[in-house]
PDB file of N, CA and C in Angstrom:
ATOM      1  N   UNK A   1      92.871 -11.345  70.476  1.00  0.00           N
ATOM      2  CA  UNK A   1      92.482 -12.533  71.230  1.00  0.00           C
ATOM      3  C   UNK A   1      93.444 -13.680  70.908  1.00  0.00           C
ATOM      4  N   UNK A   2      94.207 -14.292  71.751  1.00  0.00           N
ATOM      5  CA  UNK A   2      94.783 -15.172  71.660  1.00  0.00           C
ATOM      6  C   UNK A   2      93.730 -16.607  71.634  1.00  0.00           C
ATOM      7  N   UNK A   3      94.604 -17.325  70.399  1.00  0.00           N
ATOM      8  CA  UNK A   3      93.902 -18.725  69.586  1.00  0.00           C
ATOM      9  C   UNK A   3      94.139 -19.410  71.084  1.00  0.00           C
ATOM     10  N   UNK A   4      92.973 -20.485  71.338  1.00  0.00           N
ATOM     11  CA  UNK A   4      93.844 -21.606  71.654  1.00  0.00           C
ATOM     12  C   UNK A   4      94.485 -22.534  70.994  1.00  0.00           C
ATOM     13  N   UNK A   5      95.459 -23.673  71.390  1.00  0.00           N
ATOM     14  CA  UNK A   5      96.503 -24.168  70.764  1.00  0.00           C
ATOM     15  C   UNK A   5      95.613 -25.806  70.815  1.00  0.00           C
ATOM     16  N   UNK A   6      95.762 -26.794  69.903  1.00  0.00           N
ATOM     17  CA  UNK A   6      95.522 -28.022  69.937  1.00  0.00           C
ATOM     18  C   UNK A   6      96.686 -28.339  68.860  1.00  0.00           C
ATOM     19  N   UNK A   7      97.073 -29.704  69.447  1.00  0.00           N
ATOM     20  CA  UNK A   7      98.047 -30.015  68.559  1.00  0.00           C
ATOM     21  C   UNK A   7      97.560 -31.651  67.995  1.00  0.00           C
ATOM     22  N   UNK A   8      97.466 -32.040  66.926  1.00  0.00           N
ATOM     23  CA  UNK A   8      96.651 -33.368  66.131  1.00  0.00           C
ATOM     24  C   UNK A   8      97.730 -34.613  66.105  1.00  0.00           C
ATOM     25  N   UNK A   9      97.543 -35.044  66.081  1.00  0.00           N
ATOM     26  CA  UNK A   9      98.172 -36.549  65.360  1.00  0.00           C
ATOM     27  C   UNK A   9      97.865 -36.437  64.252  1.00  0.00           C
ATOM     28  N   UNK A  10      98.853 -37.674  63.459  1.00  0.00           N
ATOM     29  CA  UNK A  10      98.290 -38.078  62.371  1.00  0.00           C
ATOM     30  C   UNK A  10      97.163 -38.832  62.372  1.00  0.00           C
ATOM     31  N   UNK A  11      96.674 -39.911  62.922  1.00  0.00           N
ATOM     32  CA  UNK A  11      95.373 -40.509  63.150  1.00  0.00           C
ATOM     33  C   UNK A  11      94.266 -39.509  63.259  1.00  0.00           C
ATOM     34  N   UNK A  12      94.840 -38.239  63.671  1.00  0.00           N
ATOM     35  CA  UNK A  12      93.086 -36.896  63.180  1.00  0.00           C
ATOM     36  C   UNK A  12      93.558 -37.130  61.896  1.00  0.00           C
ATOM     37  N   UNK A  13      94.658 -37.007  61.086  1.00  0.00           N
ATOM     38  CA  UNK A  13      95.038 -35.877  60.024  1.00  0.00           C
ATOM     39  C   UNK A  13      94.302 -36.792  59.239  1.00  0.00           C
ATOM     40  N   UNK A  14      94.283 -38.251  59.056  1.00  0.00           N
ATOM     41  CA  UNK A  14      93.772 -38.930  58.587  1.00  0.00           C
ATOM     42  C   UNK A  14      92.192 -39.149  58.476  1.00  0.00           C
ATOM     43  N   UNK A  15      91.920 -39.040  59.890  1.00  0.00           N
ATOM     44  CA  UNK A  15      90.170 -38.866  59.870  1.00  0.00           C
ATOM     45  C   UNK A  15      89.145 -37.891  59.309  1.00  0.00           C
ATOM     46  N   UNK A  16      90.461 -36.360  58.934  1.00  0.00           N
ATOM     47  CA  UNK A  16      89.936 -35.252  58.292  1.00  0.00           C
ATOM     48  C   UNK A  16      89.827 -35.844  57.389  1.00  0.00           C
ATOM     49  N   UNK A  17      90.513 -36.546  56.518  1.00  0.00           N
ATOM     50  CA  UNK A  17      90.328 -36.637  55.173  1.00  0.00           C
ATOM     51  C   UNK A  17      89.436 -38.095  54.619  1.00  0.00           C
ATOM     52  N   UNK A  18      89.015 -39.104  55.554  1.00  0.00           N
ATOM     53  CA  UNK A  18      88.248 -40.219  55.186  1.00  0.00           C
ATOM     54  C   UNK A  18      86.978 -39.676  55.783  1.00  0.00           C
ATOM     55  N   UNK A  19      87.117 -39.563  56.603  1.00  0.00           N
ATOM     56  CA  UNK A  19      85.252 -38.632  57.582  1.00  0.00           C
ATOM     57  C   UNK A  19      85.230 -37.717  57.065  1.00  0.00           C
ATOM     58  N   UNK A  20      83.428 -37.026  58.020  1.00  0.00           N
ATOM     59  CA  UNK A  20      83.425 -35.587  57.813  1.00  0.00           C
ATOM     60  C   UNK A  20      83.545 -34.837  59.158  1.00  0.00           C
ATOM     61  N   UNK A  21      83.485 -35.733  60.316  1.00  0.00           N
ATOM     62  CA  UNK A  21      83.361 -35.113  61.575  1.00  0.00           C
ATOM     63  C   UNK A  21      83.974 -34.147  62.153  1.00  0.00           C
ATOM     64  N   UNK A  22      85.224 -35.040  62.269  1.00  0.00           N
ATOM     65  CA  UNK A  22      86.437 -33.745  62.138  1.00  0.00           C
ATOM     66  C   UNK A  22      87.042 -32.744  61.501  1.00  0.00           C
ATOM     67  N   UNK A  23      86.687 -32.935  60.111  1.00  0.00           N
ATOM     68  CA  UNK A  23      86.863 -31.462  59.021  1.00  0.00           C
ATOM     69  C   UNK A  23      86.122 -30.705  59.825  1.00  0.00           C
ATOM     70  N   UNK A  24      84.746 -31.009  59.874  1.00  0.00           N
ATOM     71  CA  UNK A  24      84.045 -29.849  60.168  1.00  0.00           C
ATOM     72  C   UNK A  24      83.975 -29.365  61.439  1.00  0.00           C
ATOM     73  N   UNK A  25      84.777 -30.136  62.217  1.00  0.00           N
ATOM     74  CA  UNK A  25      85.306 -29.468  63.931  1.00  0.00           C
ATOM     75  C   UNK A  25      86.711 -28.526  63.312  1.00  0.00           C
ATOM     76  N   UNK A  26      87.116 -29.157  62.386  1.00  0.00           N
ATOM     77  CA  UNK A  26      88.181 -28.308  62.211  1.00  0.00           C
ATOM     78  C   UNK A  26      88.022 -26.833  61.512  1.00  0.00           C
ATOM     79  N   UNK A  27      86.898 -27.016  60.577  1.00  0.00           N
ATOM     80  CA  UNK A  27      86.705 -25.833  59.958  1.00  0.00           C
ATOM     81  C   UNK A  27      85.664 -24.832  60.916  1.00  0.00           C
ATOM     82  N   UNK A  28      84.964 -25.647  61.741  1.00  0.00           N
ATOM     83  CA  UNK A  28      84.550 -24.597  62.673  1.00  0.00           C
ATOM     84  C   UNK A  28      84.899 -23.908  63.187  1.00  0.00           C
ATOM     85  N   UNK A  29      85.789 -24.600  64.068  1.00  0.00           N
ATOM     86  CA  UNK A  29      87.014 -23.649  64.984  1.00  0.00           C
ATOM     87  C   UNK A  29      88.388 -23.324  64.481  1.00  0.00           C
ATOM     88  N   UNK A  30      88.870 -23.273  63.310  1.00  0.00           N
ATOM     89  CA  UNK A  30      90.032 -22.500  62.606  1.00  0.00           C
ATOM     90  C   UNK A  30      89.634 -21.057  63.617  1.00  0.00           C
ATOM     91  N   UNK A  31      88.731 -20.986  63.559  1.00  0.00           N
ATOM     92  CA  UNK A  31      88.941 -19.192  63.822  1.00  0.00           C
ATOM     93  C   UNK A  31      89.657 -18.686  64.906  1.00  0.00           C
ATOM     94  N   UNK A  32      89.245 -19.655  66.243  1.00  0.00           N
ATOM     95  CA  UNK A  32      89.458 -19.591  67.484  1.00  0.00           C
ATOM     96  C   UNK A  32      90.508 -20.630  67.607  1.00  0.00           C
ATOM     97  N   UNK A  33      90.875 -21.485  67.379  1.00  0.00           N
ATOM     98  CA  UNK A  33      92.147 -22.113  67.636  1.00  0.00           C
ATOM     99  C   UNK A  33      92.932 -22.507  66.323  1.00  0.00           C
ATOM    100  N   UNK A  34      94.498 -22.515  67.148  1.00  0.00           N
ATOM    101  CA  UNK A  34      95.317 -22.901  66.490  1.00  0.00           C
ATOM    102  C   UNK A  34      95.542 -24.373  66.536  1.00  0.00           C
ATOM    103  N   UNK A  35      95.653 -24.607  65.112  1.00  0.00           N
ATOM    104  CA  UNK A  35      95.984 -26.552  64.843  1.00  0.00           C
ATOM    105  C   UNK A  35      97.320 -26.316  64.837  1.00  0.00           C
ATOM    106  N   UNK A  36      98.099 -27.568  65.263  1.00  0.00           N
ATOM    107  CA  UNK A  36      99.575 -27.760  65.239  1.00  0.00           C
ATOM    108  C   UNK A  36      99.627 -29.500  64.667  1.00  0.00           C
ATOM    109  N   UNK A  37     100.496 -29.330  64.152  1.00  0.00           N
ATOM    110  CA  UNK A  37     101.018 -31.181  64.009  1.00  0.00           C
ATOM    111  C   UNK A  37     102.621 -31.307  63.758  1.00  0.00           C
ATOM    112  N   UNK A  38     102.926 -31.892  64.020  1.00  0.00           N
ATOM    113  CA  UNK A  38     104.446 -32.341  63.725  1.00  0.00           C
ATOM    114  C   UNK A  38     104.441 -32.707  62.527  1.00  0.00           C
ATOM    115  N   UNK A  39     105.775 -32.594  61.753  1.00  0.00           N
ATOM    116  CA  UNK A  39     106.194 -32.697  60.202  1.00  0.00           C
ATOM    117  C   UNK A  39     106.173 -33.974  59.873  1.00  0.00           C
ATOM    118  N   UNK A  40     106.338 -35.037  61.092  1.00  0.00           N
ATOM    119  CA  UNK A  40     106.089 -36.640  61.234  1.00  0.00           C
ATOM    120  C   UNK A  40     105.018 -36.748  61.172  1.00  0.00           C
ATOM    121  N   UNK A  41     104.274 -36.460  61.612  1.00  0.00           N
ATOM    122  CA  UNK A  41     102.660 -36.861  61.707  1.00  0.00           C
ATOM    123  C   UNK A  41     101.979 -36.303  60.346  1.00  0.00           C
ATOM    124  N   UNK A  42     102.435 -35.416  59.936  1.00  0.00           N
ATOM    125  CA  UNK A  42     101.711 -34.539  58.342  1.00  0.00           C
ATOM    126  C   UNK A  42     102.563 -36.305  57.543  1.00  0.00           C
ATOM    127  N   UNK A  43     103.568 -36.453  57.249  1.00  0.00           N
ATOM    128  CA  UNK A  43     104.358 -37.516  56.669  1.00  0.00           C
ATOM    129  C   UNK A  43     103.492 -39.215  57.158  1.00  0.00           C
ATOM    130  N   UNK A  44     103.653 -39.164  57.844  1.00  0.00           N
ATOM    131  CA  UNK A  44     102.509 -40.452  58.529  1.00  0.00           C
ATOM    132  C   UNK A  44     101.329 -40.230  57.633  1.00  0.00           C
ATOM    133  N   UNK A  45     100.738 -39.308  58.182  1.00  0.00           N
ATOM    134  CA  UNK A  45      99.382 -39.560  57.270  1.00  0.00           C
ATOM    135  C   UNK A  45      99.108 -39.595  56.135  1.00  0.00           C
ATOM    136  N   UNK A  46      99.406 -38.914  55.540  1.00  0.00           N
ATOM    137  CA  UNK A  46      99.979 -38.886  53.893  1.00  0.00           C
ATOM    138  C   UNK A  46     100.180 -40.233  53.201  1.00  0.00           C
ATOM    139  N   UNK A  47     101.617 -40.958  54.186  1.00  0.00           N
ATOM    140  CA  UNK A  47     101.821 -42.221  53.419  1.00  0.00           C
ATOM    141  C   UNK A  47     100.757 -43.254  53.726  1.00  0.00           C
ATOM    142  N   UNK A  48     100.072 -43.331  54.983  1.00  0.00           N
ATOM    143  CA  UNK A  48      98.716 -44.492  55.058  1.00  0.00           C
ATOM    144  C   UNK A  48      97.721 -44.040  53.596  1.00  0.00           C
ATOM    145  N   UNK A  49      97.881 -42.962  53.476  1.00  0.00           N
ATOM    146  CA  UNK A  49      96.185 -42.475  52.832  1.00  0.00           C
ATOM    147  C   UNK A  49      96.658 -42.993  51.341  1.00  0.00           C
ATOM    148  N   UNK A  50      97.767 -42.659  51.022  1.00  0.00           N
ATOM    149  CA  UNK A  50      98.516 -42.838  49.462  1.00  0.00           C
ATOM    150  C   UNK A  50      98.702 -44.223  50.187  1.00  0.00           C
ATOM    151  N   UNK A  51      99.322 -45.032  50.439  1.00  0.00           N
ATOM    152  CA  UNK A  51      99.658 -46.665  50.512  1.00  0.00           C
ATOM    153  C   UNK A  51      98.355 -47.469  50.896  1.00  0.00           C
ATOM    154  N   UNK A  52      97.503 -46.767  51.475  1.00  0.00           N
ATOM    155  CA  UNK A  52      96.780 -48.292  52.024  1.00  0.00           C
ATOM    156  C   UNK A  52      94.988 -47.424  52.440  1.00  0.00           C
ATOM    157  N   UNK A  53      95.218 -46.747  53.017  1.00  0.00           N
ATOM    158  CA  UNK A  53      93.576 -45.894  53.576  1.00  0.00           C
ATOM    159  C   UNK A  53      92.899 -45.541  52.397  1.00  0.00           C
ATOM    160  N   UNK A  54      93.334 -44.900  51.756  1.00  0.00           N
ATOM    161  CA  UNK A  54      92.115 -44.612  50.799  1.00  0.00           C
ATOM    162  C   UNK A  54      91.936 -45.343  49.795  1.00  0.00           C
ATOM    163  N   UNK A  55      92.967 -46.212  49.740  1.00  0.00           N
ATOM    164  CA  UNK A  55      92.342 -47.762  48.288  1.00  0.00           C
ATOM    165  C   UNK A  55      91.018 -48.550  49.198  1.00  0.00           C
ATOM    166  N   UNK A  56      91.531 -48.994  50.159  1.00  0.00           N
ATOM    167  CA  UNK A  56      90.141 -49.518  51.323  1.00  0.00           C
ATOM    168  C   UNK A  56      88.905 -48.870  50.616  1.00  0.00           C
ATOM    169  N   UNK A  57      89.286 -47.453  50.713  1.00  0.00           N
ATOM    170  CA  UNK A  57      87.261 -46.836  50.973  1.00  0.00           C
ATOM    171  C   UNK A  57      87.490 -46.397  49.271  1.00  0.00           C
ATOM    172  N   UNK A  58      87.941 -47.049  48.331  1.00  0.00           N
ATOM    173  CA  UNK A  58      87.969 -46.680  47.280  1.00  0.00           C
ATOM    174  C   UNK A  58      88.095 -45.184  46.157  1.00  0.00           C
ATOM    175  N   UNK A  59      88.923 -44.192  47.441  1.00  0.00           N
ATOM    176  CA  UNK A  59      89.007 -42.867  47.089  1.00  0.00           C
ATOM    177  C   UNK A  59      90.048 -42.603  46.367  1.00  0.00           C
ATOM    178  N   UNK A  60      89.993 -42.054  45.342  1.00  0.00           N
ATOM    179  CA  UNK A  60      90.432 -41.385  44.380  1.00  0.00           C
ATOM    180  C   UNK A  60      92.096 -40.606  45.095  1.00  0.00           C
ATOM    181  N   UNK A  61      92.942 -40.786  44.494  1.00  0.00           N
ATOM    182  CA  UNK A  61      94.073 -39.270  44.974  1.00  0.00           C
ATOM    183  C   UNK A  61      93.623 -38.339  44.878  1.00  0.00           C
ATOM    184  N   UNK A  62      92.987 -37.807  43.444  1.00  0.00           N
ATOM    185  CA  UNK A  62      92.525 -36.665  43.258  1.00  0.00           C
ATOM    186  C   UNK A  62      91.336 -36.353  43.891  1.00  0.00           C
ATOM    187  N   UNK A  63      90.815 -37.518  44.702  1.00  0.00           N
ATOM    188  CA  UNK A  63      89.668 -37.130  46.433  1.00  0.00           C
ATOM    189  C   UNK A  63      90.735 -36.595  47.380  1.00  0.00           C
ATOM    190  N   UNK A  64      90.999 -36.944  47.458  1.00  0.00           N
ATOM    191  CA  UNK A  64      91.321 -37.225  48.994  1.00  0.00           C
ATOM    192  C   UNK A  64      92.827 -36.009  49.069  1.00  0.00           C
ATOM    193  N   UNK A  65      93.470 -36.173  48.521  1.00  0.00           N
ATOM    194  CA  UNK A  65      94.887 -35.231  48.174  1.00  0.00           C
ATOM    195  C   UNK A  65      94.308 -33.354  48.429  1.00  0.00           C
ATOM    196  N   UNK A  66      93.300 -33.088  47.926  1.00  0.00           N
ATOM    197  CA  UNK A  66      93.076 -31.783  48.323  1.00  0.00           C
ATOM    198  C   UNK A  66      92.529 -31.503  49.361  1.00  0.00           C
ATOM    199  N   UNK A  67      91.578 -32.540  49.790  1.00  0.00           N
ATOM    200  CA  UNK A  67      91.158 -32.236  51.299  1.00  0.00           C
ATOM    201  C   UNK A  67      92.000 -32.506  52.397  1.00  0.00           C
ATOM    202  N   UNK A  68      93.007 -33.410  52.169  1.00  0.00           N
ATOM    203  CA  UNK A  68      94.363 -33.219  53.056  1.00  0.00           C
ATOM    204  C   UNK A  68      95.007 -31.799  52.798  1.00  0.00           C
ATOM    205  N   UNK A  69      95.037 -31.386  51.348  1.00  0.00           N
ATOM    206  CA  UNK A  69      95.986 -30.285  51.365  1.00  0.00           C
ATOM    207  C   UNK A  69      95.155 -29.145  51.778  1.00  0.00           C
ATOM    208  N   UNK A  70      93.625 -29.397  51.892  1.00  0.00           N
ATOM    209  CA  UNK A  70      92.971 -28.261  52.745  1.00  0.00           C
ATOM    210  C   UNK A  70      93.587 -27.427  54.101  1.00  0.00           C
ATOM    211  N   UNK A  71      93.232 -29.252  54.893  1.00  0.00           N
ATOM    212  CA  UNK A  71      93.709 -28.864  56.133  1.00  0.00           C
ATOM    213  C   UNK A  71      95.084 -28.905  56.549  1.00  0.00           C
ATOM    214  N   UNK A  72      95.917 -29.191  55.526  1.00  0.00           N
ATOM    215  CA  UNK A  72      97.345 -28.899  56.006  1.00  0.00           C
ATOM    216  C   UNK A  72      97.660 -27.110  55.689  1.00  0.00           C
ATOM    217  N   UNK A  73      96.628 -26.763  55.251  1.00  0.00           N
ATOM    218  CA  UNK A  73      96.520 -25.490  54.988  1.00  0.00           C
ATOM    219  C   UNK A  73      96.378 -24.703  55.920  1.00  0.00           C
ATOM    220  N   UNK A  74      95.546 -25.538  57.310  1.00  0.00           N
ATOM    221  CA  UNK A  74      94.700 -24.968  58.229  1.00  0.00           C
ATOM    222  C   UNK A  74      95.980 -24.967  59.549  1.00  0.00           C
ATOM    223  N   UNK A  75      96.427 -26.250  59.453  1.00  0.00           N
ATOM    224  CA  UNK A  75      97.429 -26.912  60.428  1.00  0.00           C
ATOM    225  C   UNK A  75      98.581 -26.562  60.294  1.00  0.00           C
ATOM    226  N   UNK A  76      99.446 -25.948  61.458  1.00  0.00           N
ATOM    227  CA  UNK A  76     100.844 -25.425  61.565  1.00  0.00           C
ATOM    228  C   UNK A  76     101.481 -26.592  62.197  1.00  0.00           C
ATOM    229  N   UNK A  77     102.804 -26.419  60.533  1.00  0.00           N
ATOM    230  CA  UNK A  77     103.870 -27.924  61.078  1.00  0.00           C
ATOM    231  C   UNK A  77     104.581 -27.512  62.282  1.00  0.00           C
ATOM    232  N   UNK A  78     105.178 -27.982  62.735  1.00  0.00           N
ATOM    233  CA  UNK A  78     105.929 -27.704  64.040  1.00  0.00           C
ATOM    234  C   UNK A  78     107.334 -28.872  64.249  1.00  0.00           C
ATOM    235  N   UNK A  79     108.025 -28.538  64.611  1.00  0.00           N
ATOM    236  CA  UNK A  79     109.397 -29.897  64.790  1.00  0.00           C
ATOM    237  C   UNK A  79     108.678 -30.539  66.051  1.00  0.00           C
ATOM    238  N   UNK A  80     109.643 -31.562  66.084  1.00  0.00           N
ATOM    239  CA  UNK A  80     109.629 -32.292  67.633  1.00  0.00           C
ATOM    240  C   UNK A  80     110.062 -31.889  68.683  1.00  0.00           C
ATOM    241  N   UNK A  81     111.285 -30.902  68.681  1.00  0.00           N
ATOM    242  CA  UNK A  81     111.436 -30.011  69.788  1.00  0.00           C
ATOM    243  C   UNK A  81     110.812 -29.671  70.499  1.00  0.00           C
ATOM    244  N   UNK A  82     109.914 -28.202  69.378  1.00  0.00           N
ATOM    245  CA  UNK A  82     108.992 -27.860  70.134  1.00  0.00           C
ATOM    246  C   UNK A  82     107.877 -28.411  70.737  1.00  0.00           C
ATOM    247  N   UNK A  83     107.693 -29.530  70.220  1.00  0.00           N
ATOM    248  CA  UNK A  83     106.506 -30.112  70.981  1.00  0.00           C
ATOM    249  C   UNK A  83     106.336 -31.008  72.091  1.00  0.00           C
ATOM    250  N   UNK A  84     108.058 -31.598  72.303  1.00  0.00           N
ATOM    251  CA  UNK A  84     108.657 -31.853  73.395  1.00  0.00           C
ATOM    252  C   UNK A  84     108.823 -30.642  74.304  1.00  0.00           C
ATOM    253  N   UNK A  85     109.165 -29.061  74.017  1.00  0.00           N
ATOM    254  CA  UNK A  85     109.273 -28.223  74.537  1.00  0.00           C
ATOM    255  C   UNK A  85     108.018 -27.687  75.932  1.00  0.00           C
ATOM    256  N   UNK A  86     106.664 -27.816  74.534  1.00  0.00           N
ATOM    257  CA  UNK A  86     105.452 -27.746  74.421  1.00  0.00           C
ATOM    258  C   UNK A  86     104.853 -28.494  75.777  1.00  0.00           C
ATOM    259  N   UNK A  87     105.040 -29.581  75.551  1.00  0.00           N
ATOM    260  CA  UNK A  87     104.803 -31.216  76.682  1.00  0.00           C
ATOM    261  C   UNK A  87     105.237 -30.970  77.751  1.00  0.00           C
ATOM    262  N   UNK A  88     106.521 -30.582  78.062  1.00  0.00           N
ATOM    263  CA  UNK A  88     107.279 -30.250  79.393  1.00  0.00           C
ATOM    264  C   UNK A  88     106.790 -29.154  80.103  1.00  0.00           C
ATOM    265  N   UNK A  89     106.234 -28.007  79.700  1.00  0.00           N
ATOM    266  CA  UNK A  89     105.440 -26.543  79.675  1.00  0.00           C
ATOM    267  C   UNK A  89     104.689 -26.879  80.629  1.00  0.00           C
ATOM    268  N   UNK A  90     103.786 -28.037  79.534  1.00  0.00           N
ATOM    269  CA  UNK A  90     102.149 -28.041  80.358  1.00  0.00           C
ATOM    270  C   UNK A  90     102.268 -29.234  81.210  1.00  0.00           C
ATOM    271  N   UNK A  91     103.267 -30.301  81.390  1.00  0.00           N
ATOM    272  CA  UNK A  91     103.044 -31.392  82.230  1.00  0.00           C
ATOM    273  C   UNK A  91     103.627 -30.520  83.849  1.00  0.00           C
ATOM    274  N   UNK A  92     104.477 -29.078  83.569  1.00  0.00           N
ATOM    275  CA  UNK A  92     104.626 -28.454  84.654  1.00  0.00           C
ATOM    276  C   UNK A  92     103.777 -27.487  85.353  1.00  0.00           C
ATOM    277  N   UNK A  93     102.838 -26.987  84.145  1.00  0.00           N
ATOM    278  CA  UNK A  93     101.960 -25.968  84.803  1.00  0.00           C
ATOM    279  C   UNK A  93     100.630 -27.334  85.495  1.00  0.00           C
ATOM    280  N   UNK A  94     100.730 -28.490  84.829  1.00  0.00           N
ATOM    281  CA  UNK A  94      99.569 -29.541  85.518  1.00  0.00           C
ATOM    282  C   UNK A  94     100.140 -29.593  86.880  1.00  0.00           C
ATOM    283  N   UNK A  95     101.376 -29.902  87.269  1.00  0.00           N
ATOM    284  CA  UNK A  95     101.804 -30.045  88.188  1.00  0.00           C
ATOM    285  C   UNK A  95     101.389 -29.005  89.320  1.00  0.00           C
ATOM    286  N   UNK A  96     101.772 -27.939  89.271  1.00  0.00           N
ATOM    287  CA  UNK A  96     101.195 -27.122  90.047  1.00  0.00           C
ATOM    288  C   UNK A  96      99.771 -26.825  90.337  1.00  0.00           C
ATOM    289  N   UNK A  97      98.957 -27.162  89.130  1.00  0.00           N
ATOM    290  CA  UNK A  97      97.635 -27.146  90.254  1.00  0.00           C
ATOM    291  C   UNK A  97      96.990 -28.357  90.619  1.00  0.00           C
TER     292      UNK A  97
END
């Protein structure tokens, strides 16, 4: 059975790890879809959560650092190419119907 594909921002990558909403959309459906994020967006989120997001909600590195490294566990990096590649794909198959 082919996964379906969703591809995140960093603004999810971030919400996995301050919420619970989205972990647990994410850990639901690992099975059936594939997560994607760009190597920018894994880097984005990372530096808000270490510089500035998680001093706010008073979380620990040693919080917050494994449940990012959960779901970067879950999430396939991808370049910008492909996801420019990716974009052009589906803004053509929209086109046609």
């Amino acid at each position: 059975m082919q996964h379906k594909r969703l591809v995140i921002d960093a603004n999810i990558l971030v919400r996995v790890v301050l919420g619970s909403k989205v972990r647990h959309l994410i850990e639901r459906y690992s099975e059936s879809v594939a997560f994607y994020a760009t190597e920018a967006n894994a880097v984005e989120a990372e530096f808000y959560l270490s510089t500035e997001l998680a001093a706010k909600r008073n979380l620990s590195e040693s919080y917050w650092r494994p449940v990012f490294n959960g779901v970067m566990n879950t999430v396939q990096i991808i370049t910008d190419d492909i996801l420019t590649e990716v974009e052009c794909n589906a803004a053509r198959i929209s086109l046609r119907e």
